[in-house]
C-alpha atoms as a PDB file:
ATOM      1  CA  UNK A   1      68.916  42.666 134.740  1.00  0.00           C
ATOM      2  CA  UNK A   2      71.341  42.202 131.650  1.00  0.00           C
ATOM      3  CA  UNK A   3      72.032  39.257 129.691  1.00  0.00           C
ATOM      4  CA  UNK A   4      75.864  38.231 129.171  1.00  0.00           C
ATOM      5  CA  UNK A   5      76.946  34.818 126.989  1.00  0.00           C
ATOM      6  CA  UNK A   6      79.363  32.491 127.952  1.00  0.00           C
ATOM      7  CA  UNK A   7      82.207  32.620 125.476  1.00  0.00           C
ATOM      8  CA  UNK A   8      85.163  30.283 125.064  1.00  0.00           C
ATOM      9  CA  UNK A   9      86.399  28.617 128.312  1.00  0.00           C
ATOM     10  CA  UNK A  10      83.328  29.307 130.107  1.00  0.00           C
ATOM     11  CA  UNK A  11      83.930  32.913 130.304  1.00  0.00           C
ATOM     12  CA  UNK A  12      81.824  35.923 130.844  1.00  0.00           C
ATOM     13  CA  UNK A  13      82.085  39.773 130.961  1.00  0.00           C
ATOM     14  CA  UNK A  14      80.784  41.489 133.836  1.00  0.00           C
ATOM     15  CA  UNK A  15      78.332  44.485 132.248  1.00  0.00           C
ATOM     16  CA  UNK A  16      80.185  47.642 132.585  1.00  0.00           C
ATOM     17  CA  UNK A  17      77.053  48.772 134.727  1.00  0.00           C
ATOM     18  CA  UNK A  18      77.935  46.374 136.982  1.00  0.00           C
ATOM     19  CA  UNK A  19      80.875  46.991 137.307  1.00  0.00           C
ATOM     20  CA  UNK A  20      80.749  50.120 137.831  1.00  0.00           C
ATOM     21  CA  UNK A  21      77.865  49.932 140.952  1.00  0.00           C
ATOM     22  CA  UNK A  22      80.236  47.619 142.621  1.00  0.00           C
ATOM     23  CA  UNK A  23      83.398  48.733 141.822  1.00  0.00           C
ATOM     24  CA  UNK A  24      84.878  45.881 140.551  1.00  0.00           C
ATOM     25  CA  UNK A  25      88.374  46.534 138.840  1.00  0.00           C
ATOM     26  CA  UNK A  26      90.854  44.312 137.047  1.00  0.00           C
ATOM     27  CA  UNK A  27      92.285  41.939 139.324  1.00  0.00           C
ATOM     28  CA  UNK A  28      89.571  41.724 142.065  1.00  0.00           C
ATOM     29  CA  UNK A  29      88.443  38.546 143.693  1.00  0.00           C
ATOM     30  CA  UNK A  30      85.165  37.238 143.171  1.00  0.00           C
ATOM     31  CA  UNK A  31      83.231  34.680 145.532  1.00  0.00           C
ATOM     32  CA  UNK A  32      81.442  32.709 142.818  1.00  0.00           C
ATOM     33  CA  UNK A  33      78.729  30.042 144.104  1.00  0.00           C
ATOM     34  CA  UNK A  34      75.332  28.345 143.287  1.00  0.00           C
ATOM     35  CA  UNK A  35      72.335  29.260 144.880  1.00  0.00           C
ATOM     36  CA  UNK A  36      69.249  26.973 144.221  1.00  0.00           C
ATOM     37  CA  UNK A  37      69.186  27.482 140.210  1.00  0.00           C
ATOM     38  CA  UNK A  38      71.631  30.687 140.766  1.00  0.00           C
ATOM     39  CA  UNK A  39      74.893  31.092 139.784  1.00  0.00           C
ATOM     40  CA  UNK A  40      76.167  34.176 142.491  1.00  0.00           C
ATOM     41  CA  UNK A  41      79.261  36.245 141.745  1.00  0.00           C
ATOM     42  CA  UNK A  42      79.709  38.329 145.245  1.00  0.00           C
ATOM     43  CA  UNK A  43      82.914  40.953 145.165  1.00  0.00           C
ATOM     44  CA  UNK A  44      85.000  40.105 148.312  1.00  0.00           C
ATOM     45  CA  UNK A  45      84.887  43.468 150.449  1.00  0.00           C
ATOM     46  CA  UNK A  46      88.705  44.754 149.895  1.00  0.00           C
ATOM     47  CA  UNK A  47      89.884  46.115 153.624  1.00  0.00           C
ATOM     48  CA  UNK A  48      93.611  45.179 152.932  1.00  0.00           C
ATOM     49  CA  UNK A  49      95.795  48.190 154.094  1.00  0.00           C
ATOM     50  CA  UNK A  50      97.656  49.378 151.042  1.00  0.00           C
ATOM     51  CA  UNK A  51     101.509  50.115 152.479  1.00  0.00           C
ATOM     52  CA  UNK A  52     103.471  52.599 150.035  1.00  0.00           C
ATOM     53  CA  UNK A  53     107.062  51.765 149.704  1.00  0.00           C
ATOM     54  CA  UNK A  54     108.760  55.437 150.375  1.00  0.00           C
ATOM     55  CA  UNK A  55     109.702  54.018 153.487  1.00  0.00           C
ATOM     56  CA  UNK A  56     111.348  50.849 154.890  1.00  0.00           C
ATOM     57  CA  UNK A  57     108.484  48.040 156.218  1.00  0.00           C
ATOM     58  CA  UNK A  58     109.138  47.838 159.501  1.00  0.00           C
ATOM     59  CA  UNK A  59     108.600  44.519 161.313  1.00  0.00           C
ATOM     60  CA  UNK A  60     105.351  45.864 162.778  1.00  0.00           C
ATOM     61  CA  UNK A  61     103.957  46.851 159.340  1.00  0.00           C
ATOM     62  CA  UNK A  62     104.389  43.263 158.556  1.00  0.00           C
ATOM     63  CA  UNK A  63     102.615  41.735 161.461  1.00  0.00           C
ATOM     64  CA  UNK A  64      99.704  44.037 160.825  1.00  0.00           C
ATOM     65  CA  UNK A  65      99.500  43.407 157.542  1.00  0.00           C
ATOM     66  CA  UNK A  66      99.876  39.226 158.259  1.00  0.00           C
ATOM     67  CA  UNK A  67      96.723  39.657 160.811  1.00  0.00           C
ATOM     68  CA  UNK A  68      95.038  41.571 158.001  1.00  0.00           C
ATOM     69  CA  UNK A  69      95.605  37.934 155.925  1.00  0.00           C
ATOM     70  CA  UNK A  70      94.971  35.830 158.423  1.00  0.00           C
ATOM     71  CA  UNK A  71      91.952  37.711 159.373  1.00  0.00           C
ATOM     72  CA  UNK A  72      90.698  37.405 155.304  1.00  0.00           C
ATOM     73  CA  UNK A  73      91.440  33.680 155.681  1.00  0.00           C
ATOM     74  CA  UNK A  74      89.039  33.067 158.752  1.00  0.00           C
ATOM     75  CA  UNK A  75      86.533  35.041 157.264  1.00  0.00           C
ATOM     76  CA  UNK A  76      86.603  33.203 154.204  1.00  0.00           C
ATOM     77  CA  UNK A  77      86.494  29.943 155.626  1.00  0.00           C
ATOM     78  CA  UNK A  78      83.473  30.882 157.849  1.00  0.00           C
ATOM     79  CA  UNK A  79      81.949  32.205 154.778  1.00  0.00           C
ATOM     80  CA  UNK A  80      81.870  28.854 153.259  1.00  0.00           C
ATOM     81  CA  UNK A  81      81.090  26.844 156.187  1.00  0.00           C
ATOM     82  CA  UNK A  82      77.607  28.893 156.295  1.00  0.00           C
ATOM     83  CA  UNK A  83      77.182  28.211 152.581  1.00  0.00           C
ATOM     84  CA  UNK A  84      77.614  24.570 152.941  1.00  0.00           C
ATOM     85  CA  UNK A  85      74.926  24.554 156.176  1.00  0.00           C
ATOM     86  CA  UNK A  86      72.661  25.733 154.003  1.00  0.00           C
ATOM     87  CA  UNK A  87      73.209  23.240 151.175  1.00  0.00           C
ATOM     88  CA  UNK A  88      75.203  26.398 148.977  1.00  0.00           C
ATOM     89  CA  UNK A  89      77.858  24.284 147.302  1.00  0.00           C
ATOM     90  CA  UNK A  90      80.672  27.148 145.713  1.00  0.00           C
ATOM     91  CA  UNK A  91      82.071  26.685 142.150  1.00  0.00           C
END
């Protein structure tokens, strides 16, 4: 367990320990949330497909990668749906 302060705006750095057991990088999304006297930071699990522009997007590469969204969004909600059942309330 490490200690971190808040600084100005309510800000704190991730330990680089941390960081680097979960792989969190620059721009990543965390899940932050309260958990009885808890605040939880959980790393959203990143299974976007990555599409490299060498090539034209076709209109297929788009649909996938709109039911990859969409699919993220549902998850999401569920995600918060169970936290709220159990009385989780998420910053």
């Amino acid at each position: 367990m490490e200690e971190v302060k808040v600084a100005r705006n309510y800000q704190v750095t991730i330990p680089v320990s941390i960081r680097e057991r979960l792989r969190i990088k620059e721009g990543d999304v965390l899940v932050v949330y309260i958990e009885d006297d808890r605040i939880v930071f959980r790393k959203l699990s990143d299974t976007r497909k990555r599409h490299t522009f060498s090539r034209r997007l076709t209109l297929k590469d788009i649909e996938v990668a709109l039911k990859g969204v969409f699919k993220a969004i549902i998850n999401a909600v569920a995600e918060l749906v169970r936290h709220q059942s159990r009385g989780i309330h998420p910053a």
